[in-house]
N, C-alpha and C. Protein backbone atom coordinates (compact mmCIF):
# COMPACT_ATOMS: atom_id res chain seq x y z
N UNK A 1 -126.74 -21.14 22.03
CA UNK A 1 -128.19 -21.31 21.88
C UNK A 1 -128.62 -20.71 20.56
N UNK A 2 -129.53 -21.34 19.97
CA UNK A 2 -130.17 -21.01 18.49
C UNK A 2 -130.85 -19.40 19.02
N UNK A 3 -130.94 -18.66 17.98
CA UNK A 3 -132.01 -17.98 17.90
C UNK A 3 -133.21 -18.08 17.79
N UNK A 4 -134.06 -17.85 19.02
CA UNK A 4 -135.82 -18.03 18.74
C UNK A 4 -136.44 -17.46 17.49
N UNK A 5 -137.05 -17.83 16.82
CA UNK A 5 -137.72 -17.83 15.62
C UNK A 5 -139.23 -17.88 16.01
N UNK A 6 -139.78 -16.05 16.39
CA UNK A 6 -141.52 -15.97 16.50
C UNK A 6 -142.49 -16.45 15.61
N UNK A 7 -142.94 -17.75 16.12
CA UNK A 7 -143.98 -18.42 15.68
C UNK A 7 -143.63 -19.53 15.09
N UNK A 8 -141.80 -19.90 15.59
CA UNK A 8 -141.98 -21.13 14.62
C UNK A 8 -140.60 -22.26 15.80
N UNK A 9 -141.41 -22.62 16.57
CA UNK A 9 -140.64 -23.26 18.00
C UNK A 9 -140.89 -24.52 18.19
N UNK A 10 -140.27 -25.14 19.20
CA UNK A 10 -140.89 -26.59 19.37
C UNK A 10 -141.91 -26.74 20.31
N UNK A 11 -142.62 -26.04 20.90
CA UNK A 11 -143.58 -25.60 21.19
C UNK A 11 -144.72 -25.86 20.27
N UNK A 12 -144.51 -24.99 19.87
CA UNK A 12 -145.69 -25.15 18.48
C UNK A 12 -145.76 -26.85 18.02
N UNK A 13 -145.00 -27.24 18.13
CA UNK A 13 -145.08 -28.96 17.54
C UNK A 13 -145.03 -29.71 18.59
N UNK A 14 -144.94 -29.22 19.84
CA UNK A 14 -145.35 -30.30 20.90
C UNK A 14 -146.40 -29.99 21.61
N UNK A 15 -147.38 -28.51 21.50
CA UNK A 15 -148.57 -28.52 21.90
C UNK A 15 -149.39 -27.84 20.35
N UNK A 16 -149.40 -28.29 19.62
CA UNK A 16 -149.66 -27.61 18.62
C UNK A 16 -151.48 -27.23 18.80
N UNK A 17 -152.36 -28.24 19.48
CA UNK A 17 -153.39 -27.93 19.65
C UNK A 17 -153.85 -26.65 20.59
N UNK A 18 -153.28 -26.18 21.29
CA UNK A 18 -153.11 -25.12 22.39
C UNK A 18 -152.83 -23.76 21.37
N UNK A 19 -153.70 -23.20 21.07
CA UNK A 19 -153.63 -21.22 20.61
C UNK A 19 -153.73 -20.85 21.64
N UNK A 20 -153.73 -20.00 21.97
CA UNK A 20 -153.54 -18.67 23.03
C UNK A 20 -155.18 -18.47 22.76
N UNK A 21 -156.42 -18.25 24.06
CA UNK A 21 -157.17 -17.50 24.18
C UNK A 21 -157.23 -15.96 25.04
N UNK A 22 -158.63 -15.98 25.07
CA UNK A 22 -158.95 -14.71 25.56
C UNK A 22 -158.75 -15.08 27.26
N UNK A 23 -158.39 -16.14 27.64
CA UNK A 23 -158.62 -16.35 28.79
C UNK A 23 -157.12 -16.39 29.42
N UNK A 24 -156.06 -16.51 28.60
CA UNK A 24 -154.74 -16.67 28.78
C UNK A 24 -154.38 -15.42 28.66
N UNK A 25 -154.03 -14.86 30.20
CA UNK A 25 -153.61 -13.10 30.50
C UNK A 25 -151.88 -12.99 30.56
N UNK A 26 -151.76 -12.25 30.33
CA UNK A 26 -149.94 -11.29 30.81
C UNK A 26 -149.89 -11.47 32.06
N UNK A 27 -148.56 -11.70 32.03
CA UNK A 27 -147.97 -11.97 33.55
C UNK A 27 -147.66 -10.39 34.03
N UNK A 28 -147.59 -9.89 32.86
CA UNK A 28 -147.28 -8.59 33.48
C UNK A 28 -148.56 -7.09 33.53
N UNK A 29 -149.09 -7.25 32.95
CA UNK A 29 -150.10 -5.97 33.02
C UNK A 29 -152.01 -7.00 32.98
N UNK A 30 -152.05 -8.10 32.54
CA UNK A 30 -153.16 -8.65 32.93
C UNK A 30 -154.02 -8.78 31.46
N UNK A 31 -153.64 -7.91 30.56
CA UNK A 31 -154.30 -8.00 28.99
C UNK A 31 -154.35 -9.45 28.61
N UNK A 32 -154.85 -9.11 27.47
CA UNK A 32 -154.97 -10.66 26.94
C UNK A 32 -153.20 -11.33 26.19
N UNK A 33 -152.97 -12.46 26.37
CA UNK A 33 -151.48 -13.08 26.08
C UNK A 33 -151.84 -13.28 24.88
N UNK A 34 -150.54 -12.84 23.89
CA UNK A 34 -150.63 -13.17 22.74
C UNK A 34 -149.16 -14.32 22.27
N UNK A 35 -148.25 -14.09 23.55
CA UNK A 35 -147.21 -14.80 23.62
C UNK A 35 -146.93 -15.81 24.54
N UNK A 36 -146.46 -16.73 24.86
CA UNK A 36 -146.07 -17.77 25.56
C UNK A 36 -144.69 -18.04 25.61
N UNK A 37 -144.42 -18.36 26.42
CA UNK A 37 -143.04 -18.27 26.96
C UNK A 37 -142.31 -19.53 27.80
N UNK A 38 -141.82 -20.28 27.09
CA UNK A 38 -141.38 -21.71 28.07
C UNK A 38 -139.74 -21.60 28.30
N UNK A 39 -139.47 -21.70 29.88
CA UNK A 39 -138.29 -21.24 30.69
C UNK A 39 -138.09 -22.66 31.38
N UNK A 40 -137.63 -23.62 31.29
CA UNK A 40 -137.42 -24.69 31.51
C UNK A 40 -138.83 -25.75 31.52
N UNK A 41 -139.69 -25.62 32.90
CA UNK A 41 -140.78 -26.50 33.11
C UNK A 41 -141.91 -25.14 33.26
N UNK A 42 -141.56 -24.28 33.58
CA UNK A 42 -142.82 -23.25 33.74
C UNK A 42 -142.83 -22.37 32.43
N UNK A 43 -144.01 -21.70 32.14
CA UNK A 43 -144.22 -20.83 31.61
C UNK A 43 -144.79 -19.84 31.90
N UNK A 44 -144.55 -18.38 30.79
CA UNK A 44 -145.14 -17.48 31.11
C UNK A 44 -145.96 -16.88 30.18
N UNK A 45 -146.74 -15.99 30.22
CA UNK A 45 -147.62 -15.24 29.24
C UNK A 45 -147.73 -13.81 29.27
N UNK A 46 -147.65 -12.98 27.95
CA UNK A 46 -147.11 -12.01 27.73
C UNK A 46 -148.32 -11.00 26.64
N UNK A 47 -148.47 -10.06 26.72
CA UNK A 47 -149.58 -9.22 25.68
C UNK A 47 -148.42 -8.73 24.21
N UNK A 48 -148.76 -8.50 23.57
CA UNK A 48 -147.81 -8.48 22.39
C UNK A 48 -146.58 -7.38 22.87
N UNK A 49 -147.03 -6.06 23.95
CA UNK A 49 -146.37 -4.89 23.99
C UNK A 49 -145.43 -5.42 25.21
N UNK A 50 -145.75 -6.42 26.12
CA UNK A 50 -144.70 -6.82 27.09
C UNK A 50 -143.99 -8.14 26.81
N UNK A 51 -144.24 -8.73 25.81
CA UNK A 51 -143.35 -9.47 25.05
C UNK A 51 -142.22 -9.03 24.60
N UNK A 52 -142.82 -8.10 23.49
CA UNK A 52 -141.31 -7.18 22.35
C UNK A 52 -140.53 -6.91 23.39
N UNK A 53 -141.29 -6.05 24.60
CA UNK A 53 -140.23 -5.40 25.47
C UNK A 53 -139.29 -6.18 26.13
N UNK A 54 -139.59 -7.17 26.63
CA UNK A 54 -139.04 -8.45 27.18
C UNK A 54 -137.95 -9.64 26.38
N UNK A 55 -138.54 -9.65 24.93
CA UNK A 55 -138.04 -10.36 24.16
C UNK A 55 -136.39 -10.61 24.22
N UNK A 56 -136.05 -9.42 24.03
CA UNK A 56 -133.76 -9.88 23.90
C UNK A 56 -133.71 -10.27 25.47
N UNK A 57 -134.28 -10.08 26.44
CA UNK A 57 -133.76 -10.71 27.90
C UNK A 57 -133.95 -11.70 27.84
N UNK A 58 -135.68 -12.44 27.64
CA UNK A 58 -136.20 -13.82 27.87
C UNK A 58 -135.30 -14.50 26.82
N UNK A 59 -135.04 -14.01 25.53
CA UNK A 59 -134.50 -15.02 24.04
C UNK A 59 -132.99 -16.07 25.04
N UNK A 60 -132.44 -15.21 25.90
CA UNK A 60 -131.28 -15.81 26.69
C UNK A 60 -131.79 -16.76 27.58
N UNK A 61 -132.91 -17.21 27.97
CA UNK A 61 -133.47 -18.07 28.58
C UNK A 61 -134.33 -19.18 28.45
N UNK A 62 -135.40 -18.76 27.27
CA UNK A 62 -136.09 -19.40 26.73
C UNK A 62 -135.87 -20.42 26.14
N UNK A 63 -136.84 -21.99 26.62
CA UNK A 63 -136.39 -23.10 26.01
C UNK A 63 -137.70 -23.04 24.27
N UNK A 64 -138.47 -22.10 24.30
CA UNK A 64 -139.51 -22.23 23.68
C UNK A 64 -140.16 -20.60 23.61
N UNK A 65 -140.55 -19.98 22.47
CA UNK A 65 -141.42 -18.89 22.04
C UNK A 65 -142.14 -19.05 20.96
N UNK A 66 -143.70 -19.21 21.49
CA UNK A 66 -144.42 -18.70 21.03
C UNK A 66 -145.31 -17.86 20.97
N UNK A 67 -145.72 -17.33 19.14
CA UNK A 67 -145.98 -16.02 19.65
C UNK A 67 -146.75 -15.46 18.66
N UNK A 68 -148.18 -14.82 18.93
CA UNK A 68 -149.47 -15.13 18.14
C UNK A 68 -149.99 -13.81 17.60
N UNK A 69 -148.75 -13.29 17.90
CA UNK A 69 -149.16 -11.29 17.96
C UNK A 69 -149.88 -10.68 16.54
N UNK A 70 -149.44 -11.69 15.59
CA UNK A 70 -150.11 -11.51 14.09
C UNK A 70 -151.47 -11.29 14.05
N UNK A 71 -152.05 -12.10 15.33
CA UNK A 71 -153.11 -12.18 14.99
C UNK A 71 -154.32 -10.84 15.13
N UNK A 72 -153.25 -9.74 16.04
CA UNK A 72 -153.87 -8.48 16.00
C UNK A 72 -154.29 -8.17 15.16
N UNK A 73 -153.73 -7.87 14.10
CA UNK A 73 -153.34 -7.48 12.83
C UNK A 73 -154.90 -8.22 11.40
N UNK A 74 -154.94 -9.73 12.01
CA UNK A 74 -155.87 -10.43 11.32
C UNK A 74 -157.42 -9.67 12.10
N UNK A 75 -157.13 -9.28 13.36
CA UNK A 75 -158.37 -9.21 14.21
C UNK A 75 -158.74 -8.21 13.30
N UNK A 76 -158.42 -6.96 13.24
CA UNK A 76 -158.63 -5.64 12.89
C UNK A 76 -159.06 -5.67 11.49
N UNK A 77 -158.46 -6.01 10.39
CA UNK A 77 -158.88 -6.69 9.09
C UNK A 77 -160.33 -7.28 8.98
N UNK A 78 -160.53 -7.95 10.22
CA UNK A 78 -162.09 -8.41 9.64
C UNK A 78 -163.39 -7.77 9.31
């Protein structure tokens, strides 16, 4: 299996209209998702801090990662 490459998946080019909102939560603590996660037909959603943590387990599974965590970074800047 390739190595996932954050922010640059087939994902991104087969829903490319779909960003991550405020309304799209973590599967795991309930924050806002900054990641997405496609595991055959389902997906999951992740906050930037339960992503990283998650990341080398899911990368062995994942048909798809994307992942928007930059955009913290842009938020805070404005």
């Amino acid at each position: 299996m390739s190595q996932i490459a954050p922010e640059t998946t087939a994902l991104d080019e087969l829903d490319s209209s779909h960003q991550l909102t405020a309304s799209d939560r973590c599967d795991s603590c309930g924050a806002q998702a900054y990641i997405r996660v496609a595991i055959g037909s389902s997906e999951l959603f992740f906050c930037a801090h339960h992503g990283k943590k998650y990341q080398e387990k899911l990368a062995a599974v994942a048909s798809d990662w994307h992942d928007e965590s930059a955009r913290l970074l842009q938020d805070h800047r404005s």
